[in-house]
Protein backbone atom coordinates (compact mmCIF):
# COMPACT_ATOMS: atom_id res chain seq x y z
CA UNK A 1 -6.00 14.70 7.41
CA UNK A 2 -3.88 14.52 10.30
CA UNK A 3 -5.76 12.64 13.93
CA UNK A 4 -7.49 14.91 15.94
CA UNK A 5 -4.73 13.61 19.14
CA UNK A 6 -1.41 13.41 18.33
CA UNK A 7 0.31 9.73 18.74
CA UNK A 8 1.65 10.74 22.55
CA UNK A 9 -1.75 12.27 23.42
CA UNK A 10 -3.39 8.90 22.16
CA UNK A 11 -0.78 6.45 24.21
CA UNK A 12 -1.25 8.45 27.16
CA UNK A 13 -4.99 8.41 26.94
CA UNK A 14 -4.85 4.20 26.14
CA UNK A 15 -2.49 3.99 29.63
CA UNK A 16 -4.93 6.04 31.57
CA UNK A 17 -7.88 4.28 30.56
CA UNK A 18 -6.62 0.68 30.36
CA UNK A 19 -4.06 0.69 32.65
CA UNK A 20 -5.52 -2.55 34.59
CA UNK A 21 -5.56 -4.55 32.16
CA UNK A 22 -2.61 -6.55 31.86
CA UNK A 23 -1.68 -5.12 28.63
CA UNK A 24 2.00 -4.72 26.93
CA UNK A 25 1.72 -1.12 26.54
CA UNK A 26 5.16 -0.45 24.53
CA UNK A 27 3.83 -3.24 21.76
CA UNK A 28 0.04 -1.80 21.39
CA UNK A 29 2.26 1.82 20.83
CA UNK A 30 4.57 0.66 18.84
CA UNK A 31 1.95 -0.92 16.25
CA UNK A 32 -0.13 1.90 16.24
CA UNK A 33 2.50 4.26 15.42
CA UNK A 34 2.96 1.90 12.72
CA UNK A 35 -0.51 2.08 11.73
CA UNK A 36 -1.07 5.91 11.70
CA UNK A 37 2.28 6.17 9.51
CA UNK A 38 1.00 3.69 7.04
CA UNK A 39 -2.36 5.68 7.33
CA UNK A 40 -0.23 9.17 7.20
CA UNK A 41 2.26 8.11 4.14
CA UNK A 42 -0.67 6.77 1.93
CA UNK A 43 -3.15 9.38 2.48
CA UNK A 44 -0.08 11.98 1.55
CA UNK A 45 0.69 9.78 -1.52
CA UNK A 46 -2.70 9.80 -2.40
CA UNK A 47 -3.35 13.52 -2.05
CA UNK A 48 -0.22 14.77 -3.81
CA UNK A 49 0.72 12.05 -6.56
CA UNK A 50 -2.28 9.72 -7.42
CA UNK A 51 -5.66 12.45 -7.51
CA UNK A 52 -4.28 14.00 -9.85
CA UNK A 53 -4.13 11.29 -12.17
CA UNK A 54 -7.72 9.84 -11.04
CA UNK A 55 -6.30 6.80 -9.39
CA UNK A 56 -6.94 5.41 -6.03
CA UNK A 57 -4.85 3.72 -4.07
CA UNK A 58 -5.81 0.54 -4.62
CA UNK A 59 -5.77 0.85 -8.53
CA UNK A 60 -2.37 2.10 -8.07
CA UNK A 61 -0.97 -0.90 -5.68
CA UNK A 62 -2.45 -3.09 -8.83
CA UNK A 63 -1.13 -1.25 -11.82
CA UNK A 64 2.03 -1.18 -9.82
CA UNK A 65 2.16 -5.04 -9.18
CA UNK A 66 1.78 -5.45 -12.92
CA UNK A 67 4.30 -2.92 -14.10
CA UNK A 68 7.03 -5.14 -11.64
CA UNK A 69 5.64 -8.41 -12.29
CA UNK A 70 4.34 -7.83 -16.26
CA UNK A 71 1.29 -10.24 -15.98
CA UNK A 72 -0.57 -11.89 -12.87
CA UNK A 73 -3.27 -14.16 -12.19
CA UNK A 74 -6.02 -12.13 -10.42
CA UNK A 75 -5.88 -14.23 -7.29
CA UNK A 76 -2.20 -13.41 -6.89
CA UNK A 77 -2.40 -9.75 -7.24
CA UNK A 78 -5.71 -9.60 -4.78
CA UNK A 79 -3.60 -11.48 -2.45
CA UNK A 80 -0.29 -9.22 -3.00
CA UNK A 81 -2.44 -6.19 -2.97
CA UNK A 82 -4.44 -7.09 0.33
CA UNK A 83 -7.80 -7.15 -1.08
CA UNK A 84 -10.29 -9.78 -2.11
CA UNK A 85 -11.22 -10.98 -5.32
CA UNK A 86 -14.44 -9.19 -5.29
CA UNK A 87 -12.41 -5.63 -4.68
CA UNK A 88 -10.20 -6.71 -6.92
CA UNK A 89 -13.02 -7.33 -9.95
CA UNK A 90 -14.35 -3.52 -9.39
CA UNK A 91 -11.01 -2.09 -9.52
CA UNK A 92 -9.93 -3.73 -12.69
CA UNK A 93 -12.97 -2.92 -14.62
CA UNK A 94 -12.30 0.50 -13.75
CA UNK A 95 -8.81 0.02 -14.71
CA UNK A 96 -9.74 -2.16 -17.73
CA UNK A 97 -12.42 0.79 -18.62
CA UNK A 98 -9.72 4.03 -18.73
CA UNK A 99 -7.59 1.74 -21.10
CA UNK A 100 -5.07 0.82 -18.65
CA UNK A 101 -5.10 -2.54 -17.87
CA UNK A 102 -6.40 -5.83 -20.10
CA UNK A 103 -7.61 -9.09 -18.84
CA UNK A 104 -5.74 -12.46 -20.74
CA UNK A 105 -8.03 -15.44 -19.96
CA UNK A 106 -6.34 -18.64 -19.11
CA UNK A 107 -5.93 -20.94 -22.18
CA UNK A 108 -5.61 -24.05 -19.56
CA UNK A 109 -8.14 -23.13 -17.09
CA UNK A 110 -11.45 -21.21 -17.78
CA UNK A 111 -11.73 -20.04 -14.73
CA UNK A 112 -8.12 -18.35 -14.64
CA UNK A 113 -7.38 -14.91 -15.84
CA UNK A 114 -4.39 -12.66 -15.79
CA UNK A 115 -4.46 -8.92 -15.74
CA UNK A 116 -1.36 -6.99 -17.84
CA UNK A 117 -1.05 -3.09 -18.06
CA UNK A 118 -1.68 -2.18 -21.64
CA UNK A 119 0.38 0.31 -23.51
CA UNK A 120 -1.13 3.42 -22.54
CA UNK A 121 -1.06 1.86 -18.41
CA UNK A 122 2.99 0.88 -19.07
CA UNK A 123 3.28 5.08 -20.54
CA UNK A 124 1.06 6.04 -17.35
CA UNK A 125 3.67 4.02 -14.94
CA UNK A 126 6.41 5.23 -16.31
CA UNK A 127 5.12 9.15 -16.01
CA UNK A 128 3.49 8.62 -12.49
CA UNK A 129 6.60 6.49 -10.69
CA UNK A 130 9.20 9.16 -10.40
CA UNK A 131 6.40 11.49 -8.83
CA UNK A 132 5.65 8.46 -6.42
CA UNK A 133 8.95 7.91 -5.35
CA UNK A 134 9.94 11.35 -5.50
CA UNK A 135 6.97 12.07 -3.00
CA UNK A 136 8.59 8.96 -0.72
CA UNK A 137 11.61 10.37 -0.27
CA UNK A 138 10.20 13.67 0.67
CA UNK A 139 8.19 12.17 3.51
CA UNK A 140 11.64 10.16 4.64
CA UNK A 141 14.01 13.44 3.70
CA UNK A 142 14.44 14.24 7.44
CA UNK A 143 16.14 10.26 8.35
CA UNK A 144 19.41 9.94 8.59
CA UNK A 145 20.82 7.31 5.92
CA UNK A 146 21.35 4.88 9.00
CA UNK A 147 17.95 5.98 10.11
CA UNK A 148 16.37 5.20 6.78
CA UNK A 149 18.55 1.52 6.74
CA UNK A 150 17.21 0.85 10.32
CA UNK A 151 13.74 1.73 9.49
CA UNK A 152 13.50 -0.43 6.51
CA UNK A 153 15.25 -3.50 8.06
CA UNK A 154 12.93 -3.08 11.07
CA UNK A 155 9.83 -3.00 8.83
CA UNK A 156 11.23 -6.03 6.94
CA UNK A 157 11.37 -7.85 10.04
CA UNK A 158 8.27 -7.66 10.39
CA UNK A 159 6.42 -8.07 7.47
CA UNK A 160 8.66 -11.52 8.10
CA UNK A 161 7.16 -11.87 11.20
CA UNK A 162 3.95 -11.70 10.58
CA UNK A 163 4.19 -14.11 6.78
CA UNK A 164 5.46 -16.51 9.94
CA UNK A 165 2.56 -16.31 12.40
């Protein structure tokens, strides 16, 4: 669901309203707009490619971590997916519970598990990726190439940025 004030309404409003504080206005913008895009994309993605397969978002960032990576220790995919280890527990048993994902315990360390997608999660992945990605290049369809190339190299820089501060 779209805001209820579009992005220039909202920038005008935070001027207006904060404009003595000393404040750097075109950074506070710029991250926002970041913000309600990452907000905008992933409740699109949601709606249109995940619901329909009962996932959420966050069981999808997982199963999609394993499907690249094959197997992961559950701290590494909580920290990759931006969760905690608590989230992370509920979503895999829901995961582990439809079939699609399997715990391998840690024959060094008790206390270490991986997660892998079983067969039936690696089928699911395969079926469900080229709706993803055919959904992200819908919501990008309207960039230029260059556009698209400046966009992701500005994003890039920083996600590098901020793995720096």
């Amino acid at each position: 669901m779209p805001d209820k004030h579009t992005l220039e309404e909202t920038e005008r409003a935070t001027r207006e309203r904060l404009e003595q504080l000393p404040l750097d206005f075109p950074a506070a913008h710029a991250v926002s707009s970041l913000y309600r895009a990452a907000n905008a994309a992933r409740t699109h993605l949601t709606n249109e490619v995940l619901r329909p397969h009962d996932l959420t978002w966050t069981g999808f960032l997982v199963m999609w971590i394993l499907w690249i990576w094959r197997s992961m220790e559950t701290r590494d995919i909580a920290e990759s997916v931006g969760i905690s280890k608590a989230t992370l527990t509920g979503v895999s048993k829901t995961l582990m519970a439809r079939g699609l994902i399997t715990r391998i315990p840690s024959t060094e360390d008790r206390r270490l598990v991986n997660l892998e997608l079983t067969r039936v999660g690696e089928e699911l992945m395969v079926h469900l990726y080229p709706q993803f990605n055919a959904a992200e290049s819908k919501l990008v369809a309207d960039l230029s190439g260059r556009q698209l190339k400046t966009l992701t190299g500005t994003l890039r820089h920083l996600v590098e940025t901020c793995e720096r501060l």
